[in-house]
Protein backbone atom coordinates (compact mmCIF):
# COMPACT_ATOMS: atom_id res chain seq x y z
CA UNK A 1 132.81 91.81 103.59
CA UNK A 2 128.87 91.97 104.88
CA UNK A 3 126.47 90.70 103.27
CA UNK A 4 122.57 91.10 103.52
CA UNK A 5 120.16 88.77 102.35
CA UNK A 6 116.52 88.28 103.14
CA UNK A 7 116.06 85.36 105.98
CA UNK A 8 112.75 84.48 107.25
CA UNK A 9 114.25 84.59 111.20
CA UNK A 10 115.66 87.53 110.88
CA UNK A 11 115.21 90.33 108.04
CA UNK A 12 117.99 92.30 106.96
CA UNK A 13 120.52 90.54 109.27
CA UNK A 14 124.19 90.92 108.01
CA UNK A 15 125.21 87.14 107.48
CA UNK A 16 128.77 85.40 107.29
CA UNK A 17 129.86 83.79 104.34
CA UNK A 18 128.74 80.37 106.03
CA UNK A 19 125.34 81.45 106.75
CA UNK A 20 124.63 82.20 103.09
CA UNK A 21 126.00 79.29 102.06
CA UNK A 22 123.51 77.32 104.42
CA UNK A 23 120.83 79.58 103.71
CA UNK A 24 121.71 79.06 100.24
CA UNK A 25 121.29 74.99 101.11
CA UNK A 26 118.10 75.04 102.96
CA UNK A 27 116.70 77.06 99.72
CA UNK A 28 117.79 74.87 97.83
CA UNK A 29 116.43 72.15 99.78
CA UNK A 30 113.23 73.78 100.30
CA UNK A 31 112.81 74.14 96.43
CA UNK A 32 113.57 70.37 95.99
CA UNK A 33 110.28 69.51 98.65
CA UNK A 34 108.20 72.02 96.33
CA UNK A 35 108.75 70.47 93.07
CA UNK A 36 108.30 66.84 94.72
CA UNK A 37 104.78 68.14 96.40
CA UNK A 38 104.39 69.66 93.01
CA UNK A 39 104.99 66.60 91.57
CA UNK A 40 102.94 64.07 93.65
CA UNK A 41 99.56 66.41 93.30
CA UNK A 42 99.63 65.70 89.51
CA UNK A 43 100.22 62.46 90.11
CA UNK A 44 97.24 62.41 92.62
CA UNK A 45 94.66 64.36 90.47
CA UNK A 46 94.90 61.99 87.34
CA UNK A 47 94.19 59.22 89.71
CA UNK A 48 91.38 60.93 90.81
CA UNK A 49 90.68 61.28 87.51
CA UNK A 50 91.33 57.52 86.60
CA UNK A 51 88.94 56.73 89.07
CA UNK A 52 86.09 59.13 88.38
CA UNK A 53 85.81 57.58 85.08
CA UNK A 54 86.42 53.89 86.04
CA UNK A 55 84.69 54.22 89.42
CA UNK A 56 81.99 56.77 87.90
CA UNK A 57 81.86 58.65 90.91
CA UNK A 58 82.66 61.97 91.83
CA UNK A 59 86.18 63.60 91.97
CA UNK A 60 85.65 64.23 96.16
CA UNK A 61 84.82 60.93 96.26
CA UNK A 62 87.62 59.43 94.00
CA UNK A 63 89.73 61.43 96.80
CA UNK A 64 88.48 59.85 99.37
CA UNK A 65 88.98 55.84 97.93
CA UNK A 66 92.40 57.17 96.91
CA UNK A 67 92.87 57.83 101.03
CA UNK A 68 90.93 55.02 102.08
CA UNK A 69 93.46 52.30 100.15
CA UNK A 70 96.30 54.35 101.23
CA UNK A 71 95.25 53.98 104.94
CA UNK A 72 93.94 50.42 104.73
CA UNK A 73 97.24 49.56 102.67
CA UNK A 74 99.49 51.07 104.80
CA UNK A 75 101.19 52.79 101.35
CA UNK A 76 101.65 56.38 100.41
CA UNK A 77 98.71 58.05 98.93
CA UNK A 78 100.72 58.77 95.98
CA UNK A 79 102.16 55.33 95.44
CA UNK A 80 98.51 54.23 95.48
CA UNK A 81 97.99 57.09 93.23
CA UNK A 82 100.88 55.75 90.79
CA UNK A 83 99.40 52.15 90.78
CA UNK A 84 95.97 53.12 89.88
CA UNK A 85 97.51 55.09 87.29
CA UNK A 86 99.09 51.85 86.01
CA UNK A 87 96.17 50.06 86.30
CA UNK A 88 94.24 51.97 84.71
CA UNK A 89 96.57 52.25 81.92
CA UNK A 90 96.16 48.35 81.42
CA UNK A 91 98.68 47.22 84.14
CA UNK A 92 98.63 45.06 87.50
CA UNK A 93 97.84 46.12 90.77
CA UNK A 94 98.99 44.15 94.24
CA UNK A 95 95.71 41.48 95.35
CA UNK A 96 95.54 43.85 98.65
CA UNK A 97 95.27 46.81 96.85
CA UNK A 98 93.04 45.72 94.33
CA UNK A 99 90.77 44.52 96.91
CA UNK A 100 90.90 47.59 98.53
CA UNK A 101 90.17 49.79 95.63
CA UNK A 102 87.32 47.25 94.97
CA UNK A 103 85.66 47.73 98.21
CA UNK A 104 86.15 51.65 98.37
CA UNK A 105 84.99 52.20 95.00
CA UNK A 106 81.64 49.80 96.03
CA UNK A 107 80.96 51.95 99.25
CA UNK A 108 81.52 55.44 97.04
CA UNK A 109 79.13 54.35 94.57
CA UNK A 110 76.81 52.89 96.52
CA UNK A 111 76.71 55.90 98.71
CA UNK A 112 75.82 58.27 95.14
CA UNK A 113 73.39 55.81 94.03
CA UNK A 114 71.34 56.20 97.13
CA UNK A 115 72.20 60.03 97.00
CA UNK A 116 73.98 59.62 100.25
């Protein structure tokens, strides 16, 4: 039996049993990345969020002290997104990273207090 499916490589290319099946898996994969990236950006935009009202600066600029902890931290931009999240909620965040989020936020508001 032929089949036909729809491959980005190669249109309308009868494929074996086996290549559905690991077309079928990278699909399937591919969906699982989406809904994680998906995922994360929420996460990400209400820390931006978190910090536009605790930081009272604006939302590019939340964005950017959300990337400048991350890279000074050495953590994943939406693990620091997470912990803000949690901190702003009332919880704990590491000495590093609260330093860090200290000293961004001071340069971002500084910067829109003087109108940049």
């Amino acid at each position: 039996m032929v089949f036909f499916a729809m491959s980005r490589r190669h249109p309308l290319q009868p494929l074996s049993l086996t290549d559905l099946v690991l077309e079928h898996e990278r699909l399937h994969e591919e969906i699982d990345q989406l809904r994680y990236a998906l995922t994360s950006h929420a996460v990400i935009d209400q820390a931006i969020g978190a910090l536009v009202a605790l930081g009272r600066i604006p939302p590019d600029d939340a964005w950017q002290v959300l990337r400048e902890v991350s890279q000074r931290t050495n953590t994943k931009l939406r693990t620091v997104a997470e912990h803000v999240l949690k901190f702003a909620q009332g919880g704990a965040l590491s000495d590093t990273e609260l330093e860090e989020l200290r000293r961004a936020l001071g340069r971002h508001a500084a910067r829109c207090s003087t109108g940049r």
